[in-house]
PDB file of N, CA and C in Angstrom:
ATOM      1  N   UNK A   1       0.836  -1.186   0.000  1.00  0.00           N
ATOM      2  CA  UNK A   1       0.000   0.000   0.000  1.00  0.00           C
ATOM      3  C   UNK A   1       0.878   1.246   0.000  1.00  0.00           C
ATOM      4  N   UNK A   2       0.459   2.537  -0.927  1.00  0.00           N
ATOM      5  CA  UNK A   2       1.028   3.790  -1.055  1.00  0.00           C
ATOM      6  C   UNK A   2       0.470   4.463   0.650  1.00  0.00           C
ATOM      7  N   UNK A   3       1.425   4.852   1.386  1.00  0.00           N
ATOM      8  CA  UNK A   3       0.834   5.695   2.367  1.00  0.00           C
ATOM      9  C   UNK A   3       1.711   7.089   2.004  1.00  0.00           C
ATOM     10  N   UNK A   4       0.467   7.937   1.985  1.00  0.00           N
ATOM     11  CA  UNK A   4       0.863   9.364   1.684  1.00  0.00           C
ATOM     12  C   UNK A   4       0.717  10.343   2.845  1.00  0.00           C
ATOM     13  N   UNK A   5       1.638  10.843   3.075  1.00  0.00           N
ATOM     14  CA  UNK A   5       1.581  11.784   4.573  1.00  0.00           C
ATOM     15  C   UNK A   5       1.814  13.829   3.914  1.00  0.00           C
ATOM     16  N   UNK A   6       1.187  14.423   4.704  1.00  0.00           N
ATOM     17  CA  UNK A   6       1.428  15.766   4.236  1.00  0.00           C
ATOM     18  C   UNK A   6       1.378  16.236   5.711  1.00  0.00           C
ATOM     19  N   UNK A   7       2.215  17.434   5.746  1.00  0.00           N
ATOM     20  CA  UNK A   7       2.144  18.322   7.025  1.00  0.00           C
ATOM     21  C   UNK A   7       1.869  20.103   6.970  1.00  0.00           C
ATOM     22  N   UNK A   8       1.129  20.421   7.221  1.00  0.00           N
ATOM     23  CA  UNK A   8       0.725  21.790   7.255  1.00  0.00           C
ATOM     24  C   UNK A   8       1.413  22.305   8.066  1.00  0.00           C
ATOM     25  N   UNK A   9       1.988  23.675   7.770  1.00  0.00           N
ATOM     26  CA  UNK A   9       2.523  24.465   8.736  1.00  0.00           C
ATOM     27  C   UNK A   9       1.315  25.528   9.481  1.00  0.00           C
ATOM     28  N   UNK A  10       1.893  26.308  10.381  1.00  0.00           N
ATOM     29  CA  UNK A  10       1.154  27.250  11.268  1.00  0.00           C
ATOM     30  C   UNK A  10      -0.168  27.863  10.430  1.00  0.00           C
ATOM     31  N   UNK A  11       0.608  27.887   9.082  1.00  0.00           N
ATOM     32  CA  UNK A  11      -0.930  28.987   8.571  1.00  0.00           C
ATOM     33  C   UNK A  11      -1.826  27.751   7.970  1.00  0.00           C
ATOM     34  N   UNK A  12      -1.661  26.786   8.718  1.00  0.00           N
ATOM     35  CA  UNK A  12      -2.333  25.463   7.407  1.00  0.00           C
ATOM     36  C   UNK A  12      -1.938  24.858   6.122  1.00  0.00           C
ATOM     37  N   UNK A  13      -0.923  25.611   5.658  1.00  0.00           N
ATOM     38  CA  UNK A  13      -0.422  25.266   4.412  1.00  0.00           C
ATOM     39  C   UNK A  13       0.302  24.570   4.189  1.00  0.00           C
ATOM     40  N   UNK A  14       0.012  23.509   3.054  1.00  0.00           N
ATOM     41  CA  UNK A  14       1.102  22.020   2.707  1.00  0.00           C
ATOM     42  C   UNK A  14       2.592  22.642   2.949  1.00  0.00           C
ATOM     43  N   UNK A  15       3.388  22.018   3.589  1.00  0.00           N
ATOM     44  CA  UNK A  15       4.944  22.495   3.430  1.00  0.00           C
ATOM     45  C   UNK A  15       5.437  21.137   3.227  1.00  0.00           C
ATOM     46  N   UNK A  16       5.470  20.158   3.474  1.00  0.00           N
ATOM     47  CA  UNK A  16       5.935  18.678   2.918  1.00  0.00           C
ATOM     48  C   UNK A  16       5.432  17.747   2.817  1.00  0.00           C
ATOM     49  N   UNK A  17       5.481  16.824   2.085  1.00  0.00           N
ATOM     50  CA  UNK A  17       5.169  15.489   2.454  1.00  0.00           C
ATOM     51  C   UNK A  17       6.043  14.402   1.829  1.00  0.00           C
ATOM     52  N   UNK A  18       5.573  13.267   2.199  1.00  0.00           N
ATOM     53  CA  UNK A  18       6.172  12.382   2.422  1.00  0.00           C
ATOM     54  C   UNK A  18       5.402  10.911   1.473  1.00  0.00           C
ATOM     55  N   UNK A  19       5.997  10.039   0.389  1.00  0.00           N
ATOM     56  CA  UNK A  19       4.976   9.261  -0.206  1.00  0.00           C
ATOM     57  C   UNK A  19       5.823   7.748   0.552  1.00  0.00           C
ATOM     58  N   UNK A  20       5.636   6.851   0.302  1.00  0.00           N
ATOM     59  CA  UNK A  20       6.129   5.368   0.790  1.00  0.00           C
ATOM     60  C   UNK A  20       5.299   4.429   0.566  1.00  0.00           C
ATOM     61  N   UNK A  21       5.919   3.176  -0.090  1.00  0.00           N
ATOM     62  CA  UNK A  21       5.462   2.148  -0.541  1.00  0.00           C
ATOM     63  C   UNK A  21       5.081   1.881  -1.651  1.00  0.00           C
ATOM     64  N   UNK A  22       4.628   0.473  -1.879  1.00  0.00           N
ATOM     65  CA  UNK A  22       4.053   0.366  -3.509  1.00  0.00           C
ATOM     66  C   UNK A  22       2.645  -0.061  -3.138  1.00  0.00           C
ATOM     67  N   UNK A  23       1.873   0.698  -4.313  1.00  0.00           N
ATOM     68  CA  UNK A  23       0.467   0.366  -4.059  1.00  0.00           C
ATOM     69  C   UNK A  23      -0.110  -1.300  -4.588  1.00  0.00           C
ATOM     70  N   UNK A  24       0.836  -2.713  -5.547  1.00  0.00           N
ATOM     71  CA  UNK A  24       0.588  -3.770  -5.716  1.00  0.00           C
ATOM     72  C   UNK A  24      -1.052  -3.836  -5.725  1.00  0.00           C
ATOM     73  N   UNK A  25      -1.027  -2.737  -7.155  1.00  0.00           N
ATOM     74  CA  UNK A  25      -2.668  -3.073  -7.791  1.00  0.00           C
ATOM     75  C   UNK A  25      -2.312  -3.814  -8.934  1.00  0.00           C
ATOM     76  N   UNK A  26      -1.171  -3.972  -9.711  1.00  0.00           N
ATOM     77  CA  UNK A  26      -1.016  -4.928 -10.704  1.00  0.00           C
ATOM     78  C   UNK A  26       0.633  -5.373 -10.928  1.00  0.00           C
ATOM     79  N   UNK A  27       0.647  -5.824 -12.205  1.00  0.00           N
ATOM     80  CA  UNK A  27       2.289  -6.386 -12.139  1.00  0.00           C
ATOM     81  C   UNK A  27       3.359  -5.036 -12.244  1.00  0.00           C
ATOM     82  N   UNK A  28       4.378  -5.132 -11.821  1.00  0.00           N
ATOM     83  CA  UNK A  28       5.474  -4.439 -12.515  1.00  0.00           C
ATOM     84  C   UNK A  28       5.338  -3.682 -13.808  1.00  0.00           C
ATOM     85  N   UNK A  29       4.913  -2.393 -13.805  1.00  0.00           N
ATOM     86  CA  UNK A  29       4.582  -2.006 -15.056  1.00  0.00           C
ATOM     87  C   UNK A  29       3.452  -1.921 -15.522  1.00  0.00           C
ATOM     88  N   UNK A  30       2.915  -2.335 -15.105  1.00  0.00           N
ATOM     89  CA  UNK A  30       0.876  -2.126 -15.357  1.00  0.00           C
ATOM     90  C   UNK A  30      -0.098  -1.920 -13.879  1.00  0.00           C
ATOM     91  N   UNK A  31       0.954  -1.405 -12.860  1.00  0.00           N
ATOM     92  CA  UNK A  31      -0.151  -0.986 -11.796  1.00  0.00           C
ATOM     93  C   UNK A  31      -0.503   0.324 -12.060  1.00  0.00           C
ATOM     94  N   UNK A  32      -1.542   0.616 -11.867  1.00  0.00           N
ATOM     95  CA  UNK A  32      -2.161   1.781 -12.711  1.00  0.00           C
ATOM     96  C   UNK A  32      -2.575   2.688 -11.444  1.00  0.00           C
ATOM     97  N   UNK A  33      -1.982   2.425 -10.143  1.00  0.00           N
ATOM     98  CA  UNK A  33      -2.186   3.326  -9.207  1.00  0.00           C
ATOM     99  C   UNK A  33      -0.692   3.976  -8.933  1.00  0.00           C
ATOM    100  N   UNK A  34      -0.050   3.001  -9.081  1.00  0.00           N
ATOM    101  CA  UNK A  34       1.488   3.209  -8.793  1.00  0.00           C
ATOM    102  C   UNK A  34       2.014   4.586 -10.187  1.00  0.00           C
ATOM    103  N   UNK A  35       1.515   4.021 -11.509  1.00  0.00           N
ATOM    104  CA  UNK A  35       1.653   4.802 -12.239  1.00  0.00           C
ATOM    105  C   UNK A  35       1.395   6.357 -12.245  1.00  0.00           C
ATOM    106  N   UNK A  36      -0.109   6.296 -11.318  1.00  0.00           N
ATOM    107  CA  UNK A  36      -1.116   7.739 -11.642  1.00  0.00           C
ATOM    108  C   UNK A  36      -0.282   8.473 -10.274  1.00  0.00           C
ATOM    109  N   UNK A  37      -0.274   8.015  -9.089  1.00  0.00           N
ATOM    110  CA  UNK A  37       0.595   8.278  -8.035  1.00  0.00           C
ATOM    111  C   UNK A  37       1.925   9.120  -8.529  1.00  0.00           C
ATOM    112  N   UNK A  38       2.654   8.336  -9.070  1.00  0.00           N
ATOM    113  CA  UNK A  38       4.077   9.055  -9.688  1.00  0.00           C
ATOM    114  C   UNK A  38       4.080   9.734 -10.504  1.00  0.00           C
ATOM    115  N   UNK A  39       2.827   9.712 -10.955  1.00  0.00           N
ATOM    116  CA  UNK A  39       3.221  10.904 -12.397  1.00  0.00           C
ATOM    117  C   UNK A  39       2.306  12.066 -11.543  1.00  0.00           C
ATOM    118  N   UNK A  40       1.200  12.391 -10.639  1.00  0.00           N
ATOM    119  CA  UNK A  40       1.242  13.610 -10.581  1.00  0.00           C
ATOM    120  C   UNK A  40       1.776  14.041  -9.292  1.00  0.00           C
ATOM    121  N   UNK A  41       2.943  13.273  -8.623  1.00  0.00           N
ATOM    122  CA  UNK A  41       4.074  13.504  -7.495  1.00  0.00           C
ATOM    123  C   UNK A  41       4.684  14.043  -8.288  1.00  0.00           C
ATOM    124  N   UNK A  42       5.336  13.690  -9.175  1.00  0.00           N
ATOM    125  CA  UNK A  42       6.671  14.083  -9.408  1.00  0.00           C
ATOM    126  C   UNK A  42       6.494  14.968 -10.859  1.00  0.00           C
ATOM    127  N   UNK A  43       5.206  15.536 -11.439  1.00  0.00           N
ATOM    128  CA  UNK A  43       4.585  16.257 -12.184  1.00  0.00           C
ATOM    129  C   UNK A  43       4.404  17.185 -10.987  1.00  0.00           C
ATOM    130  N   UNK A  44       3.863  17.601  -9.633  1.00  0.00           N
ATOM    131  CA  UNK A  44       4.428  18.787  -8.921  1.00  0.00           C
ATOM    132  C   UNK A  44       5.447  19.060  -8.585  1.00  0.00           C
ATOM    133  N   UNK A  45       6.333  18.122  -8.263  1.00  0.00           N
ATOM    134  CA  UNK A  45       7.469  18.816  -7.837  1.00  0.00           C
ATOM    135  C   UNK A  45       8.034  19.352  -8.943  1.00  0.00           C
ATOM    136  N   UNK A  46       8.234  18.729 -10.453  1.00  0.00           N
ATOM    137  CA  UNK A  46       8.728  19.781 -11.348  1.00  0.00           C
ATOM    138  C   UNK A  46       8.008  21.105 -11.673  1.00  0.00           C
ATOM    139  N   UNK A  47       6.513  20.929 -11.309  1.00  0.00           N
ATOM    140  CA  UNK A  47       6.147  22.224 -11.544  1.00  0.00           C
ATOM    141  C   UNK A  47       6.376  22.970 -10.533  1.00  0.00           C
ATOM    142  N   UNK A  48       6.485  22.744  -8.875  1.00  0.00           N
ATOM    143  CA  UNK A  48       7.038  23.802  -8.240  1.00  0.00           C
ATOM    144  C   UNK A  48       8.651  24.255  -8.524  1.00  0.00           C
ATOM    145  N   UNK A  49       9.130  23.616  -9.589  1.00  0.00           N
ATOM    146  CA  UNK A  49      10.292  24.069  -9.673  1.00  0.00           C
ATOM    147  C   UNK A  49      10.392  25.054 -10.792  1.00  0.00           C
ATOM    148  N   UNK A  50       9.631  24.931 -11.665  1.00  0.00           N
ATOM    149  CA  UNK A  50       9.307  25.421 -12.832  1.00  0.00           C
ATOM    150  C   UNK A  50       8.295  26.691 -12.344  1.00  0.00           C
ATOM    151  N   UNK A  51       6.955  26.521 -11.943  1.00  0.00           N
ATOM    152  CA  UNK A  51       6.169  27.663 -11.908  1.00  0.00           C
ATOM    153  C   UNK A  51       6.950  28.829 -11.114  1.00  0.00           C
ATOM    154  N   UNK A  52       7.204  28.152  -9.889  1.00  0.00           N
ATOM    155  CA  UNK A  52       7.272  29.165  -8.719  1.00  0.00           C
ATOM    156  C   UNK A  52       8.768  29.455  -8.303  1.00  0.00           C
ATOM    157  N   UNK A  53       9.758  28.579  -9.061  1.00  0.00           N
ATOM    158  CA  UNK A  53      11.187  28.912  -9.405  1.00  0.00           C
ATOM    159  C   UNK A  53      11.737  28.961  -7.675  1.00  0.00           C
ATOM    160  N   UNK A  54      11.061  27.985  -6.901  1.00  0.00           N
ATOM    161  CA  UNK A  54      11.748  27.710  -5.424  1.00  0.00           C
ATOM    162  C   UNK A  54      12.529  26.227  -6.231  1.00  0.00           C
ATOM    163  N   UNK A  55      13.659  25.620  -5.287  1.00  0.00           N
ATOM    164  CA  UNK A  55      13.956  24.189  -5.000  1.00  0.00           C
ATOM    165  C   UNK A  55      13.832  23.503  -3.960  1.00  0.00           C
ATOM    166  N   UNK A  56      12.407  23.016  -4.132  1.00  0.00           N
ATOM    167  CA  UNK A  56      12.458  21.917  -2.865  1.00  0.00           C
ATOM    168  C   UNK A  56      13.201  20.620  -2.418  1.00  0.00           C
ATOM    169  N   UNK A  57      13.162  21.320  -1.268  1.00  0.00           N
ATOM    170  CA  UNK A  57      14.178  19.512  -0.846  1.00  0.00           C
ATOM    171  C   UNK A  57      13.342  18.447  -1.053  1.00  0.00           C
ATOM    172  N   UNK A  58      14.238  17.630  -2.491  1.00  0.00           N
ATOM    173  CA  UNK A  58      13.771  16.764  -1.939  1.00  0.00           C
ATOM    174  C   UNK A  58      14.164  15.109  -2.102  1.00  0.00           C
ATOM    175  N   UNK A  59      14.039  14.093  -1.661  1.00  0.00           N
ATOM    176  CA  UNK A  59      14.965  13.081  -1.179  1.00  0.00           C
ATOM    177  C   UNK A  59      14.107  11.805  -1.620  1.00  0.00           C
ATOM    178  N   UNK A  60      14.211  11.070  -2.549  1.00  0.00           N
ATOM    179  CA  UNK A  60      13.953   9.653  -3.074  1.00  0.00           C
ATOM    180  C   UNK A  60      14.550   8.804  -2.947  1.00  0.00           C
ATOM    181  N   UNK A  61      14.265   7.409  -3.210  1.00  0.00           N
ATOM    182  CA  UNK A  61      15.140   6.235  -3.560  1.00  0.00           C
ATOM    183  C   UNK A  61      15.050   5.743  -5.160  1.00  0.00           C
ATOM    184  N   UNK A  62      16.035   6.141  -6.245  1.00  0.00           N
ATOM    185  CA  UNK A  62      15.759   6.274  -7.192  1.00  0.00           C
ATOM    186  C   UNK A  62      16.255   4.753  -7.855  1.00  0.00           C
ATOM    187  N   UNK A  63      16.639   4.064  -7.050  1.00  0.00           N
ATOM    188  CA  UNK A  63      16.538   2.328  -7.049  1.00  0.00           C
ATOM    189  C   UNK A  63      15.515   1.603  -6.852  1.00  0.00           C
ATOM    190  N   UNK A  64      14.835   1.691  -5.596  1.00  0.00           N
ATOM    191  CA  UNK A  64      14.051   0.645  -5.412  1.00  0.00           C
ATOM    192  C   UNK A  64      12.616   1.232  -5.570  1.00  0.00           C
ATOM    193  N   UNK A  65      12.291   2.700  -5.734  1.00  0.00           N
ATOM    194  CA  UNK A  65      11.327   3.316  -5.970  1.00  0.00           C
ATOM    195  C   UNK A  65      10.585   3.378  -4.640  1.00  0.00           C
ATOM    196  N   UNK A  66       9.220   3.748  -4.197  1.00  0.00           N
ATOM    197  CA  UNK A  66       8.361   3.662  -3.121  1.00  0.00           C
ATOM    198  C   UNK A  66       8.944   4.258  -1.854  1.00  0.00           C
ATOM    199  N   UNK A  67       9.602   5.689  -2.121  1.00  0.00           N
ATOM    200  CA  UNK A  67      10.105   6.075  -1.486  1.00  0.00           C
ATOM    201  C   UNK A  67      10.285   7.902  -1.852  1.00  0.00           C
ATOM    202  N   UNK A  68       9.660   8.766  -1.723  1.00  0.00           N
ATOM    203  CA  UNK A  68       9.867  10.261  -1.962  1.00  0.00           C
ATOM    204  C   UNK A  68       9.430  11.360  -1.077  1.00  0.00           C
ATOM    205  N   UNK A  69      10.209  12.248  -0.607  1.00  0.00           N
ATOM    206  CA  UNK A  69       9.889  13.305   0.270  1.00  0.00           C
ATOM    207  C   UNK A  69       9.887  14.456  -0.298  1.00  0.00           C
ATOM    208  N   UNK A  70       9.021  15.491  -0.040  1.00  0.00           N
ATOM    209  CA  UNK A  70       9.623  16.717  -0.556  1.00  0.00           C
ATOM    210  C   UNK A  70       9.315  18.035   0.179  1.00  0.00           C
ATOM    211  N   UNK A  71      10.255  18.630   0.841  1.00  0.00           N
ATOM    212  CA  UNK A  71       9.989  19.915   1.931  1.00  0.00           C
ATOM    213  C   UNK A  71      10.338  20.986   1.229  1.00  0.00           C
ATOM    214  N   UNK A  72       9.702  22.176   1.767  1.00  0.00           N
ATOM    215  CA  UNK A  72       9.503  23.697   1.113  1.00  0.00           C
ATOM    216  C   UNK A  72      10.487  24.204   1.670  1.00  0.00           C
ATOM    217  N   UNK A  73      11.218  24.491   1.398  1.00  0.00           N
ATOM    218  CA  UNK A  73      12.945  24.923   2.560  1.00  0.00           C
ATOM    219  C   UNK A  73      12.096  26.259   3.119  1.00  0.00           C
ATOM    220  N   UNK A  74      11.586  27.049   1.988  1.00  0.00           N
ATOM    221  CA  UNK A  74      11.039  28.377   2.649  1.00  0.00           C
ATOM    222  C   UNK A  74       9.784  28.948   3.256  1.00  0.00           C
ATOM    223  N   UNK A  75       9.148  29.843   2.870  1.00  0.00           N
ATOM    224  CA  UNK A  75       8.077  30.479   3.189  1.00  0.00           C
ATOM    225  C   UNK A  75       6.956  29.532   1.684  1.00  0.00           C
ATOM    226  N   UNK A  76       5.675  29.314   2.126  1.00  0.00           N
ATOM    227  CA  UNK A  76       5.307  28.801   1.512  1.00  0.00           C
ATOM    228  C   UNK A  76       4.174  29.840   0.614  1.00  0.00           C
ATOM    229  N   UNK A  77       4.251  29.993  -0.992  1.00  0.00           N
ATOM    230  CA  UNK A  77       3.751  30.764  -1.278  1.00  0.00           C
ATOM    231  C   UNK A  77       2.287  30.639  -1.506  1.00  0.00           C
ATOM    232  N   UNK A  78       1.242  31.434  -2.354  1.00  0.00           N
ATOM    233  CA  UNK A  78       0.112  31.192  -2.510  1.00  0.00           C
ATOM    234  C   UNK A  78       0.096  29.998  -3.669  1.00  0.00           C
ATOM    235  N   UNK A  79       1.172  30.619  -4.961  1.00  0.00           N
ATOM    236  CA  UNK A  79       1.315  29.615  -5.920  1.00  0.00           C
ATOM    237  C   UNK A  79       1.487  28.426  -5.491  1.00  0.00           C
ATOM    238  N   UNK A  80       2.680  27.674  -4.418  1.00  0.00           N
ATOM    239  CA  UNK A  80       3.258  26.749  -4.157  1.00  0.00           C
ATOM    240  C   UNK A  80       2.246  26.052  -3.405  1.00  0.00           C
ATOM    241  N   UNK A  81       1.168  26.860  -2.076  1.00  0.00           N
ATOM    242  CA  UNK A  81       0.356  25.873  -1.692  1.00  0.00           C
ATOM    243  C   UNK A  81      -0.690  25.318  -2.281  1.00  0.00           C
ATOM    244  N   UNK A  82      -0.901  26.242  -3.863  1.00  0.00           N
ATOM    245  CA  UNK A  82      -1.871  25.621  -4.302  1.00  0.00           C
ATOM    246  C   UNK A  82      -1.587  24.567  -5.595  1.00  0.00           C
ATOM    247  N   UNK A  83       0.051  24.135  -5.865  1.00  0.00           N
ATOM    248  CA  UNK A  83      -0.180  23.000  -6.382  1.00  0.00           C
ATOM    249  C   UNK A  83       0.089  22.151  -5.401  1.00  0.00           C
ATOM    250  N   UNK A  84       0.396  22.232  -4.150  1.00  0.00           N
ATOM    251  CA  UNK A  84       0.418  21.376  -2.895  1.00  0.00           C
ATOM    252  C   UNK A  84      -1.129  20.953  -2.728  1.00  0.00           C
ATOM    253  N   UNK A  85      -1.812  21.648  -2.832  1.00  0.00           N
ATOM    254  CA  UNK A  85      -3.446  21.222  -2.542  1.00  0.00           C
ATOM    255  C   UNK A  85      -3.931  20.501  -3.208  1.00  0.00           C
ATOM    256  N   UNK A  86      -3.633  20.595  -4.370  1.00  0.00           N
ATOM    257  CA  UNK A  86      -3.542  19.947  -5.387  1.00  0.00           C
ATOM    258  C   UNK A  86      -3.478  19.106  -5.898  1.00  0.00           C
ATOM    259  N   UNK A  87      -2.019  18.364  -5.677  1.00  0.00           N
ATOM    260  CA  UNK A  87      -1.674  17.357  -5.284  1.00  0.00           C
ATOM    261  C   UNK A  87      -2.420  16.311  -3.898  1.00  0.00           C
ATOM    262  N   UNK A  88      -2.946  17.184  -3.212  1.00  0.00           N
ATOM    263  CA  UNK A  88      -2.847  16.367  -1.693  1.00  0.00           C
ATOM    264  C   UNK A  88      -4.337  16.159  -2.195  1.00  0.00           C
ATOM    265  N   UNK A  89      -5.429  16.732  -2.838  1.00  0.00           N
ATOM    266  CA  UNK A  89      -6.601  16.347  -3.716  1.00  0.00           C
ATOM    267  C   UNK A  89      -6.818  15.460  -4.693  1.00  0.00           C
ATOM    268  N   UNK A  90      -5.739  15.324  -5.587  1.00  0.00           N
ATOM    269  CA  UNK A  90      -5.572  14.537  -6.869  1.00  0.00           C
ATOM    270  C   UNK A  90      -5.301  12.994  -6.257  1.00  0.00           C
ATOM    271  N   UNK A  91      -4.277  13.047  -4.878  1.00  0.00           N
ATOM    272  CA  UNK A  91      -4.067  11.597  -4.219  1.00  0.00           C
ATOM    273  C   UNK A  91      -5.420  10.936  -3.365  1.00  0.00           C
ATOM    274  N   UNK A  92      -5.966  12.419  -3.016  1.00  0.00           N
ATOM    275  CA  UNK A  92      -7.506  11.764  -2.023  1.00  0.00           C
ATOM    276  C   UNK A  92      -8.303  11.168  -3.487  1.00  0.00           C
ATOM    277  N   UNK A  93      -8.706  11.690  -4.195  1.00  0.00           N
ATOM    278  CA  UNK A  93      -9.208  11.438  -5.102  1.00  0.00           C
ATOM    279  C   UNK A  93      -9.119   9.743  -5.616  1.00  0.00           C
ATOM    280  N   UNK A  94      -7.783   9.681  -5.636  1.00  0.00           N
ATOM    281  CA  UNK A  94      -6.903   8.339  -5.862  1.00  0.00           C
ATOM    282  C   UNK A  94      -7.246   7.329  -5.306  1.00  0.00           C
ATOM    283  N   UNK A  95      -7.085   7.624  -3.480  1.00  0.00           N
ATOM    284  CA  UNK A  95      -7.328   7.040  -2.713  1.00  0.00           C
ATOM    285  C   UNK A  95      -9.223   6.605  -2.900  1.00  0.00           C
ATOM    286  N   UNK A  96      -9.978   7.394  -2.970  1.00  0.00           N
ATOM    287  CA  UNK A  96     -11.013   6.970  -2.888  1.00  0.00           C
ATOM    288  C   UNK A  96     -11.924   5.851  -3.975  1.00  0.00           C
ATOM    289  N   UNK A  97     -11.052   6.167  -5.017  1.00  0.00           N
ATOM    290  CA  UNK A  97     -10.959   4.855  -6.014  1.00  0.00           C
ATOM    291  C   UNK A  97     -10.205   3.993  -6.067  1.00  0.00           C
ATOM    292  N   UNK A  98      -9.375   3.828  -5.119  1.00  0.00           N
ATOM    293  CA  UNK A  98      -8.691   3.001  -4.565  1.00  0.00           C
ATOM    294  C   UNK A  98      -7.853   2.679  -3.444  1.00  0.00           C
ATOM    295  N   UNK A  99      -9.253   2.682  -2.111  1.00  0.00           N
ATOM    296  CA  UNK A  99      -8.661   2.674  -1.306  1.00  0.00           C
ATOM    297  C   UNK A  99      -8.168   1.380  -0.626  1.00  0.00           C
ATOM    298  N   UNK A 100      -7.757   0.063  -1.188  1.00  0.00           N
ATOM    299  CA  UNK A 100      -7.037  -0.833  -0.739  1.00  0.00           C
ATOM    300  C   UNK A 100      -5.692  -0.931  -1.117  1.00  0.00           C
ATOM    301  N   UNK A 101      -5.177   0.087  -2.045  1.00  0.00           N
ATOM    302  CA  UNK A 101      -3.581   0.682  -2.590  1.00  0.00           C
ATOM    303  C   UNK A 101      -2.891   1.842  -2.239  1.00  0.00           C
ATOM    304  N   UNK A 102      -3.255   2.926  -1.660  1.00  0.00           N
ATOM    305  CA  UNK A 102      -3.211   4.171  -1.586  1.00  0.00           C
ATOM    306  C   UNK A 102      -4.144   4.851  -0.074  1.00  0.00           C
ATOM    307  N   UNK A 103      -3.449   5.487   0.583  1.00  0.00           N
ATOM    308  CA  UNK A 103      -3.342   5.696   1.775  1.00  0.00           C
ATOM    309  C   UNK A 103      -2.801   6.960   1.757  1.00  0.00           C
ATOM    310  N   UNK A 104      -4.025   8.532   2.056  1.00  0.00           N
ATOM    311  CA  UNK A 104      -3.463   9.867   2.487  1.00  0.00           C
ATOM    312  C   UNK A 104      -4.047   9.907   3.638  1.00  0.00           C
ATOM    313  N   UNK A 105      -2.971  10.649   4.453  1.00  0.00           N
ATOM    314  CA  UNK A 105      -3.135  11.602   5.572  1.00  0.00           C
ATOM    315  C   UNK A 105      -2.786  12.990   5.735  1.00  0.00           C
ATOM    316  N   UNK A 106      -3.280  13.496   6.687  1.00  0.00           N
ATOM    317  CA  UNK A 106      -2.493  15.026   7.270  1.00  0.00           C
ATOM    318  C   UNK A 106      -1.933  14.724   8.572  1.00  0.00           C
ATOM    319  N   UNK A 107      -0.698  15.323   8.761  1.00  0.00           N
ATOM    320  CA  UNK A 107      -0.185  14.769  10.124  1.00  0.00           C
ATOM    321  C   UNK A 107       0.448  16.113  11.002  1.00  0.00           C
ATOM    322  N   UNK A 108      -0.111  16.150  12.479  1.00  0.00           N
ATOM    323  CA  UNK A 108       0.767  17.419  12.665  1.00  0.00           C
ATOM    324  C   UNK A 108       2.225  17.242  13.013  1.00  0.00           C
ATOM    325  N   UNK A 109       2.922  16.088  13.111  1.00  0.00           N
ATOM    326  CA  UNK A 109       4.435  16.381  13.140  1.00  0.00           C
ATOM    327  C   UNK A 109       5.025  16.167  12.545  1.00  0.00           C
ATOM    328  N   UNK A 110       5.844  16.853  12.719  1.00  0.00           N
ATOM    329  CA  UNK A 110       7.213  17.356  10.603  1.00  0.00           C
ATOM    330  C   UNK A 110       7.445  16.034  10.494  1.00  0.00           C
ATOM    331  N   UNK A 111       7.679  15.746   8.822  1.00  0.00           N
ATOM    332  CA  UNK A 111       7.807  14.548   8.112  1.00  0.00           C
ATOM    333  C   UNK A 111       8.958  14.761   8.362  1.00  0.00           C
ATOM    334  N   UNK A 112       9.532  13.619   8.888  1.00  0.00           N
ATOM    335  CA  UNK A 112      11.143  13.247   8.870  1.00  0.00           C
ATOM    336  C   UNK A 112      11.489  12.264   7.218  1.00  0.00           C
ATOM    337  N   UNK A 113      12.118  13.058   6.892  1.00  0.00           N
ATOM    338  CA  UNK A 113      12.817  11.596   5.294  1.00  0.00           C
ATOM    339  C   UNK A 113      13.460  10.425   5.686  1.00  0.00           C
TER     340      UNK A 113
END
């Protein structure tokens, strides 16, 4: 199972999260949660790198996969929390069509990588 963690800072706003695991909805290459999962993770983080021209930290396992963090080093902007929302919507979404693969939360203490 994908468990997806996000943490809001003081004003409420996404500042990191945290993805882990494989969602084993199909084989190697045709799980179609694992697929939709990674492409719009890592379709925000290039766009917060691209739209809003911050670099977020952020820390994968680019071997074994099922493994990605990504923290806002700074002040979190209006642009930045709203492809954070975004994201943290597009995975509920996910989750609710598939919730025996995929697993979001909100958590109040900082995601450690």
């Amino acid at each position: 199972m994908i468990r997806a963690s996000f943490h809001r800072n003081d004003d409420a706003l996404i500042d990191s999260f945290l993805i882990l695991g494989h969602a084993d909805s199909g084989p190697y290459g045709q799980d179609l949660v694992c697929a939709a999962v990674s492409a719009v993770t890592i379709g925000t983080i290039n766009n917060l790198e691209k739209l809003t021209k911050i670099q977020p930290q952020v820390v994968l396992d680019e071997v074994n996969g099922g493994h990605l963090g990504c923290r806002i080093p700074d002040q979190v902007s209006h642009d930045t929390a709203l492809l954070l929302e975004n994201l943290f919507e597009i995975l509920k979404d996910i989750e609710g069509s598939y919730p025996d693969n995929i697993q979001v939360k909100s958590q109040e203490n900082t995601i450690e990588f």
